[in-house]
N, C-alpha and C. Protein backbone atom coordinates (compact mmCIF):
# COMPACT_ATOMS: atom_id res chain seq x y z
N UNK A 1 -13.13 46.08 26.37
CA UNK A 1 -12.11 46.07 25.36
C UNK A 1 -10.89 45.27 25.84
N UNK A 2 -10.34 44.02 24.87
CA UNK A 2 -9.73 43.77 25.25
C UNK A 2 -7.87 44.77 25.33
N UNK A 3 -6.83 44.17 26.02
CA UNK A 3 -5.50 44.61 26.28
C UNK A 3 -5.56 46.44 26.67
N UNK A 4 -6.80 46.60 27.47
CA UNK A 4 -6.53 48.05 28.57
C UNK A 4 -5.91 47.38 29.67
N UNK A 5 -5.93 46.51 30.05
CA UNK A 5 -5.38 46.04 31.52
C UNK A 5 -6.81 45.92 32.56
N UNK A 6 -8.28 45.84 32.00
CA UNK A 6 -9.32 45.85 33.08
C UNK A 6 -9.84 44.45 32.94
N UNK A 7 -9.16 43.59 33.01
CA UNK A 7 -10.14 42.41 33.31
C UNK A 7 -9.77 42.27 34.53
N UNK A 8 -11.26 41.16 35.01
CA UNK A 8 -11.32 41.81 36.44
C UNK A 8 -10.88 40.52 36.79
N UNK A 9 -10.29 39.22 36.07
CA UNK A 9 -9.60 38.16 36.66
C UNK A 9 -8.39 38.76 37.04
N UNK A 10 -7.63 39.25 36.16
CA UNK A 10 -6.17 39.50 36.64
C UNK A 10 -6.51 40.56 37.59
N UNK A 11 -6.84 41.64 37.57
CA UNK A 11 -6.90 42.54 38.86
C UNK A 11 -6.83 41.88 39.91
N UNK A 12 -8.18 40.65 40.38
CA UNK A 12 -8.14 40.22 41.43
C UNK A 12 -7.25 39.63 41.83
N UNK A 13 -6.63 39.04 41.00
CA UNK A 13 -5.48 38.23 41.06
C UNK A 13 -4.31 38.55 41.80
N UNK A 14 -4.04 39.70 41.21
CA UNK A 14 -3.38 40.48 41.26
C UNK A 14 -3.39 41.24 43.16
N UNK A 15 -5.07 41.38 43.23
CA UNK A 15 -5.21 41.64 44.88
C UNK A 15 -5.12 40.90 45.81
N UNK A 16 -5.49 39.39 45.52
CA UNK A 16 -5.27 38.51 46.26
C UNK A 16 -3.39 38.29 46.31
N UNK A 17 -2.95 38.26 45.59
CA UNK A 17 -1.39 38.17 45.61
C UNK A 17 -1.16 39.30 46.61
N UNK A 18 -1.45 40.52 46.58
CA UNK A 18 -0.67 41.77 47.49
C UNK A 18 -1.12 41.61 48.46
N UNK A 19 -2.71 40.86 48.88
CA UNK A 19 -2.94 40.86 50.12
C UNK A 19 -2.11 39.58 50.84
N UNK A 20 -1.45 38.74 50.07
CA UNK A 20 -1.09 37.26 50.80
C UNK A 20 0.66 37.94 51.14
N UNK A 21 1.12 38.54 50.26
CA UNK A 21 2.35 39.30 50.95
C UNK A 21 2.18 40.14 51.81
N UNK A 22 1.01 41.02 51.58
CA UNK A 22 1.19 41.28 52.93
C UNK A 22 0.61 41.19 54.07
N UNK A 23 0.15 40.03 54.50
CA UNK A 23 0.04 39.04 55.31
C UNK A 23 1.16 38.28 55.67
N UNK A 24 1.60 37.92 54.88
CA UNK A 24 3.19 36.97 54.80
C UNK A 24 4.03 37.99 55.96
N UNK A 25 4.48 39.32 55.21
CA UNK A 25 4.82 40.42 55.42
C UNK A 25 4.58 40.30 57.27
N UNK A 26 3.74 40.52 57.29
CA UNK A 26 2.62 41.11 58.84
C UNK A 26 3.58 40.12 60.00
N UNK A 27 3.51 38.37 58.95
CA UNK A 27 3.83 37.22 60.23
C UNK A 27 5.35 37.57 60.26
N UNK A 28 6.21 37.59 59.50
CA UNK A 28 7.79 38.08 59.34
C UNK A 28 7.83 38.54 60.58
N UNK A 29 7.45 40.04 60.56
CA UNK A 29 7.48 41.28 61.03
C UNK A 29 7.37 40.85 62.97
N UNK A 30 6.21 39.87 62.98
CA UNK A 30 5.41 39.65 64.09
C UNK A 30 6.76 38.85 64.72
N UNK A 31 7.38 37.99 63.23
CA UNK A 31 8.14 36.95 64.58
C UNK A 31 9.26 37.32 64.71
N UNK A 32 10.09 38.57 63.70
CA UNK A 32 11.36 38.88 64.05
C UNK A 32 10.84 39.80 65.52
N UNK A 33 9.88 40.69 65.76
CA UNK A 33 9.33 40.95 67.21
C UNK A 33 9.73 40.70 68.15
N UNK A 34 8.95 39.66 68.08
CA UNK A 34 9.03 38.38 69.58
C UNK A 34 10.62 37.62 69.66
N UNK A 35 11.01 37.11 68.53
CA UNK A 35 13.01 37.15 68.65
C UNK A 35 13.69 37.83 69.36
N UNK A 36 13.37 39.31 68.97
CA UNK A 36 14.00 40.97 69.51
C UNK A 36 14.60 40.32 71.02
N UNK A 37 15.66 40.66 71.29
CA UNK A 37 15.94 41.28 72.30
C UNK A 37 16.60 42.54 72.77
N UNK A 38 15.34 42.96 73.94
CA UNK A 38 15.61 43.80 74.63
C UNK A 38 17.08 44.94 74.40
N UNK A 39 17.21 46.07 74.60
CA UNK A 39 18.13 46.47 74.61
C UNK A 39 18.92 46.54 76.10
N UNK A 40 17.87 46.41 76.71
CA UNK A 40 18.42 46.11 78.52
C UNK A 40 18.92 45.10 79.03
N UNK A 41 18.70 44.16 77.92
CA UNK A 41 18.84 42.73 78.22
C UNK A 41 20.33 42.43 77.85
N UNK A 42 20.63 42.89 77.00
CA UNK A 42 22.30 43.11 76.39
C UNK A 42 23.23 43.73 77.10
N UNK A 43 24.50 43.14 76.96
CA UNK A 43 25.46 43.73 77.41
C UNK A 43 26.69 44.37 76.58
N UNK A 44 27.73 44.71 76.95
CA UNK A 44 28.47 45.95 76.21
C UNK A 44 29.64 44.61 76.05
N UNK A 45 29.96 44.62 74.64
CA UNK A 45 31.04 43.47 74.05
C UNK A 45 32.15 43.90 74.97
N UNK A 46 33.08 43.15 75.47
CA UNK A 46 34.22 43.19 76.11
C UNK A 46 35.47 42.14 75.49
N UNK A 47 36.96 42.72 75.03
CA UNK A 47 38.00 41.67 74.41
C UNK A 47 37.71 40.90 75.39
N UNK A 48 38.03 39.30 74.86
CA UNK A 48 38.63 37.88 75.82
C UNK A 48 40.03 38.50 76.15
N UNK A 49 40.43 37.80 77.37
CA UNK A 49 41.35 38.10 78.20
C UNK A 49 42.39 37.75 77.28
N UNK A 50 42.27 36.75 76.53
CA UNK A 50 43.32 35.84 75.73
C UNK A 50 43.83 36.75 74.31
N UNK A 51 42.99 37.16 74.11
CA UNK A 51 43.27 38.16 72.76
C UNK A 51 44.11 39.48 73.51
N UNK A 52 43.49 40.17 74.44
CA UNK A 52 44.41 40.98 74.95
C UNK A 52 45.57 40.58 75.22
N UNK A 53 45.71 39.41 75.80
CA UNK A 53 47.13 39.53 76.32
C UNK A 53 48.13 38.95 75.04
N UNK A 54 47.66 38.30 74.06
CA UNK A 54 48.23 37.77 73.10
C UNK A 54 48.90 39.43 72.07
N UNK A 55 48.11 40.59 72.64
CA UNK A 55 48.67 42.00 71.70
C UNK A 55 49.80 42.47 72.36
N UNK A 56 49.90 41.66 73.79
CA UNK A 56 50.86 42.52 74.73
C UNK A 56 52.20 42.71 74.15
């Protein structure tokens, strides 16, 4: 019957689209990852000398 929403073009369509986001999704994810740095690797913000002394 047509206009239930079961044809099986758009469904697939429809699956292939959710699977390519989330795939898309997966590589994002993978390369903000490998970007990450460490929390050990960081250090604790400290004022420039110049800004302090400019409040004096």
């Amino acid at each position: 019957m047509q206009g239930d929403g079961d044809d099986p073009a758009v469904s697939r369509g429809e699956q292939i689209q959710a699977a390519e986001r989330e795939a898309a999704k997966r590589r994002i994810l993978a390369q903000a990852d490998a970007d990450r740095i460490p929390v050990e690797e960081t250090t604790q913000a400290v004022p420039e000398r110049r800004w302090r002394r400019g409040q004096q």
